[in-house]
C-alpha atoms as a PDB file:
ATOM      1  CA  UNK A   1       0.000   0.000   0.000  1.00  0.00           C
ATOM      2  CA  UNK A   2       1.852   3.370  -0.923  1.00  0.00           C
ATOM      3  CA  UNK A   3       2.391   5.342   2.174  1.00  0.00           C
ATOM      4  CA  UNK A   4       0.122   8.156   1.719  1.00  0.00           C
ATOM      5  CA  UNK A   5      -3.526   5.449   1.622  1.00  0.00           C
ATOM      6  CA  UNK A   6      -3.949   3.868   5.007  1.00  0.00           C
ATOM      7  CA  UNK A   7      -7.291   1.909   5.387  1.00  0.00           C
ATOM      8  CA  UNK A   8      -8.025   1.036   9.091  1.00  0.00           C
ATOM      9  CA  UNK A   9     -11.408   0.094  11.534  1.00  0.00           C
ATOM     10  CA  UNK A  10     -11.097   3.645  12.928  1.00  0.00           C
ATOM     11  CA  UNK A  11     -13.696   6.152  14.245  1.00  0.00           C
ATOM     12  CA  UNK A  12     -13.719   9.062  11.852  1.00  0.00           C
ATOM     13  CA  UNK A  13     -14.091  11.448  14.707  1.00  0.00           C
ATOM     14  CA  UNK A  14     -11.162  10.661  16.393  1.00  0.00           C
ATOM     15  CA  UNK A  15      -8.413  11.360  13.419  1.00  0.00           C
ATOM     16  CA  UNK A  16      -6.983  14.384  13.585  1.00  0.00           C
ATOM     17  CA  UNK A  17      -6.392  15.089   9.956  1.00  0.00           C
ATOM     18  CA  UNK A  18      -6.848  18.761   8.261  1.00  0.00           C
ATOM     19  CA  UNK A  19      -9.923  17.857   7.224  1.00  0.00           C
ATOM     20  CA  UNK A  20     -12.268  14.673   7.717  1.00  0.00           C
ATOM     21  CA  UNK A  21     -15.226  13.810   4.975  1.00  0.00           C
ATOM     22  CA  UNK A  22     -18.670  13.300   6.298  1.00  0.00           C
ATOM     23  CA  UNK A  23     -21.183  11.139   4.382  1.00  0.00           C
ATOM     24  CA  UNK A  24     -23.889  13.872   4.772  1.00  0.00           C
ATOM     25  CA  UNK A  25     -27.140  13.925   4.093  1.00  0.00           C
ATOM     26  CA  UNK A  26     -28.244  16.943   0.917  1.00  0.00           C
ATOM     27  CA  UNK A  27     -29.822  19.135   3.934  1.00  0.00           C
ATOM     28  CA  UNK A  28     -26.308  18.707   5.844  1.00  0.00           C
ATOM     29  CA  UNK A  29     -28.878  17.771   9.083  1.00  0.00           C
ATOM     30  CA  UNK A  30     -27.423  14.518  10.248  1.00  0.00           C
ATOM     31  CA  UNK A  31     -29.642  11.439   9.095  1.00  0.00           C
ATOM     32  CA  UNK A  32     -27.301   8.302   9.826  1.00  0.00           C
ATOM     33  CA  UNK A  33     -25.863   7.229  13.055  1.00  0.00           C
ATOM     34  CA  UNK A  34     -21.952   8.725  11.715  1.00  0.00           C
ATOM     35  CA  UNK A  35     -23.597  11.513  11.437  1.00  0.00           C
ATOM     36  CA  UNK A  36     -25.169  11.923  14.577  1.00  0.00           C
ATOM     37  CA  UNK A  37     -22.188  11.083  16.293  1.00  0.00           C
ATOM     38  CA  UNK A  38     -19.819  13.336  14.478  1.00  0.00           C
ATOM     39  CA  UNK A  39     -22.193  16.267  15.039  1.00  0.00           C
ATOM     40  CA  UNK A  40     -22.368  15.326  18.480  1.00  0.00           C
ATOM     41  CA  UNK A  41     -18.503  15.322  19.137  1.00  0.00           C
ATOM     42  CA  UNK A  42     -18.474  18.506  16.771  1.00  0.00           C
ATOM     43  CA  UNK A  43     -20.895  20.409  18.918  1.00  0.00           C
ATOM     44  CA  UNK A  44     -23.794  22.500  17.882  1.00  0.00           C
ATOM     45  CA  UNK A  45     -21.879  25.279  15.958  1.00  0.00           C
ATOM     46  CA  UNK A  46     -21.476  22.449  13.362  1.00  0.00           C
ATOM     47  CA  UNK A  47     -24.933  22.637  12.579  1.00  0.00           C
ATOM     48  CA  UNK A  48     -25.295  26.422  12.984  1.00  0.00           C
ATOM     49  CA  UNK A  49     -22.928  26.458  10.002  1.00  0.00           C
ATOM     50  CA  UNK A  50     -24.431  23.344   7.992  1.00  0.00           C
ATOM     51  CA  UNK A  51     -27.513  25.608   7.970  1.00  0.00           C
ATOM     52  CA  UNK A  52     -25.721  28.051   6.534  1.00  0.00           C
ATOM     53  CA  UNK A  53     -23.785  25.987   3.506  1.00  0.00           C
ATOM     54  CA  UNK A  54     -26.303  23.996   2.729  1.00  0.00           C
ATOM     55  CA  UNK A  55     -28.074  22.210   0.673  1.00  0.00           C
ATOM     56  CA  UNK A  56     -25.283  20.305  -1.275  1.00  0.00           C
ATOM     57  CA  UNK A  57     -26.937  18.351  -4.025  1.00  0.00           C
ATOM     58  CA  UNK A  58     -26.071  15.118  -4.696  1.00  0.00           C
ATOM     59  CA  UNK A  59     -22.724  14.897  -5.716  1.00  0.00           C
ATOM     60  CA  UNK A  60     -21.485  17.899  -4.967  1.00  0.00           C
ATOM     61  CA  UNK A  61     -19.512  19.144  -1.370  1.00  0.00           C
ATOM     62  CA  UNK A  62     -19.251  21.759   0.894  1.00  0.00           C
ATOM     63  CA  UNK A  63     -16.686  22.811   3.624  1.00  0.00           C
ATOM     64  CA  UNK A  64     -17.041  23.888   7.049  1.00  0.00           C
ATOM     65  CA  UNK A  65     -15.073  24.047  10.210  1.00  0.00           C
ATOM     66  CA  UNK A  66     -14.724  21.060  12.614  1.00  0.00           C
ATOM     67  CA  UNK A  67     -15.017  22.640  15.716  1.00  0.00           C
ATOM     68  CA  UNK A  68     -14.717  19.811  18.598  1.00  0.00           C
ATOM     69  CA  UNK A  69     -13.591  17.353  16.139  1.00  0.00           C
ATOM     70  CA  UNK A  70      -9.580  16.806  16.137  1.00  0.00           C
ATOM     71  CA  UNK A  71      -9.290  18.432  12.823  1.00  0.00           C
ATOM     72  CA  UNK A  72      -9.420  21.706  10.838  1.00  0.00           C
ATOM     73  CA  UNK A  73     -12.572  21.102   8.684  1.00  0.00           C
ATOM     74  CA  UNK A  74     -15.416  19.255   7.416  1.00  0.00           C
ATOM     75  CA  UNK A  75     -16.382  18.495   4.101  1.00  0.00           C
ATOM     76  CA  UNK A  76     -19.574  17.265   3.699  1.00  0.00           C
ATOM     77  CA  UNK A  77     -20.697  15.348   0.664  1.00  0.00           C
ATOM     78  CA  UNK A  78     -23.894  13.886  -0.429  1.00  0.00           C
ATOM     79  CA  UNK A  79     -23.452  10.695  -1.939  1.00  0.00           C
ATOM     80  CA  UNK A  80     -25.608   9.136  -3.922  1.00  0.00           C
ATOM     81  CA  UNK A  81     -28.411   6.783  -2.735  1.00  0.00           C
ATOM     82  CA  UNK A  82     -28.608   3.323  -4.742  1.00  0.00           C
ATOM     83  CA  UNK A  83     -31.228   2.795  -7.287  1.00  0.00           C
ATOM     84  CA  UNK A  84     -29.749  -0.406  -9.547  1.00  0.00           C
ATOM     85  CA  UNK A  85     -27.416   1.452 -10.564  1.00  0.00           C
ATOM     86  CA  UNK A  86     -29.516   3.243 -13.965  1.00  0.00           C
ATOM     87  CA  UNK A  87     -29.202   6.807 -12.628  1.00  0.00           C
ATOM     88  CA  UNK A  88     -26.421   7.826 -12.727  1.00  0.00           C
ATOM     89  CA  UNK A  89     -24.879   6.550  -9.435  1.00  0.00           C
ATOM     90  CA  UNK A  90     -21.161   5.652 -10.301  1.00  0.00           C
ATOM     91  CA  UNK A  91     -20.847   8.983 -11.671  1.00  0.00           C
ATOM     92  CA  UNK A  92     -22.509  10.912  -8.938  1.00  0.00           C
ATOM     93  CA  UNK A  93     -20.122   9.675  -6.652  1.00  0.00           C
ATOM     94  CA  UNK A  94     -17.293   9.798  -8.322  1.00  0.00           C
ATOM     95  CA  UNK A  95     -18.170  13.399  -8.623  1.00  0.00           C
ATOM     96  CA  UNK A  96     -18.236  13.333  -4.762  1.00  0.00           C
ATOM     97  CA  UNK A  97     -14.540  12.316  -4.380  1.00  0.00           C
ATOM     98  CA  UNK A  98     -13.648  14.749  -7.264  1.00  0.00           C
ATOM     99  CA  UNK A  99     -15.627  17.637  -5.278  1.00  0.00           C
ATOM    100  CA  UNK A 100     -14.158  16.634  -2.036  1.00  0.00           C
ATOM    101  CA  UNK A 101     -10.611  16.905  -3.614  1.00  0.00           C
ATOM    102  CA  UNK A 102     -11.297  20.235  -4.894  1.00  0.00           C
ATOM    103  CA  UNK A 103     -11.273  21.477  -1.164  1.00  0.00           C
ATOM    104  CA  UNK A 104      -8.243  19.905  -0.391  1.00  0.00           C
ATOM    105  CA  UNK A 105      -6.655  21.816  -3.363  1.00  0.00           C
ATOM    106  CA  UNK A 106      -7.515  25.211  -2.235  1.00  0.00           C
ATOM    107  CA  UNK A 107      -7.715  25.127   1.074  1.00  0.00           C
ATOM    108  CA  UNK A 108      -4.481  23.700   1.376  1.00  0.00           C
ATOM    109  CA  UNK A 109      -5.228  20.385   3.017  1.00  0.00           C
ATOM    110  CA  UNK A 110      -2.825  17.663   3.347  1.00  0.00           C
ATOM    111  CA  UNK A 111      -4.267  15.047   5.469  1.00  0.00           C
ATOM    112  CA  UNK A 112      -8.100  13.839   5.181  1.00  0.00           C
ATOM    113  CA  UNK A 113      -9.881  11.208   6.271  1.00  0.00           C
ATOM    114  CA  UNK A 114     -12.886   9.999   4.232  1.00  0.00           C
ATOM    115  CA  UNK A 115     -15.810   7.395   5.384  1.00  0.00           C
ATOM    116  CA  UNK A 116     -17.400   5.156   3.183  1.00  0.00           C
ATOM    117  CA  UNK A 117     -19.920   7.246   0.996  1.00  0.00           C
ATOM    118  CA  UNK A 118     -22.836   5.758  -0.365  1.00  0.00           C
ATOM    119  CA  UNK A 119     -22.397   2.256   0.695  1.00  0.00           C
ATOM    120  CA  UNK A 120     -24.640   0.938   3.713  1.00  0.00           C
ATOM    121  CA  UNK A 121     -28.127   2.906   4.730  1.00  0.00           C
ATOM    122  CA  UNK A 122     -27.829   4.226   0.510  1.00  0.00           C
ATOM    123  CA  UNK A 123     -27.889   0.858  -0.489  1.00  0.00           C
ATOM    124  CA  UNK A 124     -24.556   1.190  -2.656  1.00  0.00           C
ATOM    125  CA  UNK A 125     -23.085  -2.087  -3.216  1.00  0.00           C
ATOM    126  CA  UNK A 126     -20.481  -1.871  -0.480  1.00  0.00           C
ATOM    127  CA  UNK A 127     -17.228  -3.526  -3.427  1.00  0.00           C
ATOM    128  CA  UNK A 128     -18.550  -1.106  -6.277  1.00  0.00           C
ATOM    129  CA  UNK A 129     -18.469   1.734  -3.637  1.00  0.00           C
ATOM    130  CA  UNK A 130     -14.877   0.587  -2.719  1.00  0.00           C
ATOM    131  CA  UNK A 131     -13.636   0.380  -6.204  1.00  0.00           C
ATOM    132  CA  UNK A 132     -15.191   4.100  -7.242  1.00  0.00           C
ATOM    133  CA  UNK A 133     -13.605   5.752  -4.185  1.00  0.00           C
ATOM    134  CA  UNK A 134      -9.992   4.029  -4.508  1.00  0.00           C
ATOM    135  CA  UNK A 135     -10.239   4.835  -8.225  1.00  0.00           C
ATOM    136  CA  UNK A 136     -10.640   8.514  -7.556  1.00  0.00           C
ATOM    137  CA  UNK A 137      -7.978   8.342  -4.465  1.00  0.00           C
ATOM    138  CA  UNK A 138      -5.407   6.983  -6.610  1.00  0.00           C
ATOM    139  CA  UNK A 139      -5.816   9.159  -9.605  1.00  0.00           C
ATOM    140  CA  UNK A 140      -5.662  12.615  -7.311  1.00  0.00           C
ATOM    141  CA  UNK A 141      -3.107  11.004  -5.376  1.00  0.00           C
ATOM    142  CA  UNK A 142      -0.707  11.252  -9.079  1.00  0.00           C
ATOM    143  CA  UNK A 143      -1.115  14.634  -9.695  1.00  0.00           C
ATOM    144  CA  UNK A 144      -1.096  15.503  -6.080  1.00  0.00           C
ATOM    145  CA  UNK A 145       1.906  15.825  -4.361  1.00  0.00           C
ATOM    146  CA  UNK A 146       1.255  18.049  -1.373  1.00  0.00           C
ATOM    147  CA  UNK A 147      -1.735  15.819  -0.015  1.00  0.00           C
ATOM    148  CA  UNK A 148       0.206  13.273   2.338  1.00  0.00           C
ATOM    149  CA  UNK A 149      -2.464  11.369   3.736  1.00  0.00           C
ATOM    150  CA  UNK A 150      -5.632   9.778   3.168  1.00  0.00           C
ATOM    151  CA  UNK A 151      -6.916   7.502   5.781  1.00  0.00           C
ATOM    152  CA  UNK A 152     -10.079   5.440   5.081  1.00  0.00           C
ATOM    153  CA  UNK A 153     -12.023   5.313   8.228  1.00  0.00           C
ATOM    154  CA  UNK A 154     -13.926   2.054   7.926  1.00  0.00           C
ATOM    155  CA  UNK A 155     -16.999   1.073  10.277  1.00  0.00           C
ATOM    156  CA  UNK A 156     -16.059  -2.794   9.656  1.00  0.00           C
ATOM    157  CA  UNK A 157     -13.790  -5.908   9.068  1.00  0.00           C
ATOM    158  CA  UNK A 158     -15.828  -5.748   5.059  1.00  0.00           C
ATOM    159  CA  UNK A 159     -14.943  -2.596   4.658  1.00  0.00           C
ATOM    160  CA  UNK A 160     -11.833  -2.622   5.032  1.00  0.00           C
ATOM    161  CA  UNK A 161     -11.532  -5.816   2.975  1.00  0.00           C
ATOM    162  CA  UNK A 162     -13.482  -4.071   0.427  1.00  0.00           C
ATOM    163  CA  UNK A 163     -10.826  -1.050   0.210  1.00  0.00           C
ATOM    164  CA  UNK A 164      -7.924  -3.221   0.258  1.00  0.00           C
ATOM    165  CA  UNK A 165      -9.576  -5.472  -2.796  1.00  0.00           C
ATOM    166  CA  UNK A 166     -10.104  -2.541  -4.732  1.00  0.00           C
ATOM    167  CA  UNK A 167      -6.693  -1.347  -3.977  1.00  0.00           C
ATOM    168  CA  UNK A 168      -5.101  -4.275  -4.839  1.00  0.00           C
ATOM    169  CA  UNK A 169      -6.861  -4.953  -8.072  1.00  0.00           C
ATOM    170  CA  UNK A 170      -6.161  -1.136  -9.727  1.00  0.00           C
ATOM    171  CA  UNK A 171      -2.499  -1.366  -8.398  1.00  0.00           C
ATOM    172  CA  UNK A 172      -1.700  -4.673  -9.481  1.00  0.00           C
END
């Protein structure tokens, strides 16, 4: 695994990273257990600002500060919820990676942590999810050179396996 892509079993809201990526919902109010425990450890001026960035569309991302969390920000990114896969879905999240990394450019970040987007309570087929986000990693990850680290906070033992598949089928 090249130094700067660690995949661990690691609570998101415990990294401290420049920035961490949070699986939101498009109204930025927290929906899914993650993210009613990372606006819980973030404390109520998280949501304060959510109200005041959002909505983000599916797809798309938007940046605020973390607050109680051990890092700098919080980019928040709708991903996509599964429908068989005939609307659009690989590309809508594929668009949330390339969104996400679109922050890190210009606000200077060099360490982020991302969750798995999409996969679980959005019904995305947790391998295809994987395989989309370590795609995207890799290819900022080349033309990148001042992000250092990004850390793959996974909720399981699957998806972790599922990262380090993907990982090891694009890199040979």
């Amino acid at each position: 695994m090249p130094s700067r892509i660690e995949i661990r079993e690691e609570d998101i809201t415990k990294l401290s990273v420049d920035a961490i990526v949070n699986a939101a919902h498009p109204s930025l109010l927290p929906a899914t257990e993650l993210e009613k425990h990372l606006h819980e450890v973030a404390g109520p001026k998280l949501a304060e600002e959510c109200q005041l960035v959002a909505p983000c569309l599916v797809g798309e991302a938007r940046i605020t500060r973390a607050y109680n969390l051990p890092a700098n920000f919080v980019i928040h990114t709708a991903g996509p919820a599964w429908g068989g896969g005939e609307a659009n879905e690989d590309d809508y999240l594929k668009n949330c990676y390339k969104n996400c990394f679109e922050f890190v450019k210009s606000y200077h970040i060099e360490t982020i942590a991302f969750p798995t987007i999409s996969a679980g309570e959005n019904g995305f087929p947790e391998a295809r999810a994987a395989l989309i986000a370590m795609t995207e990693i890799i290819n900022h990850l080349k033309t990148d050179q001042k992000l250092k680290s990004v850390i793959l906070a996974c909720t399981t033992e699957q998806e972790v396996w599922d990262y380090e598949t993907a990982f090891d089928k694009l890199t040979g």
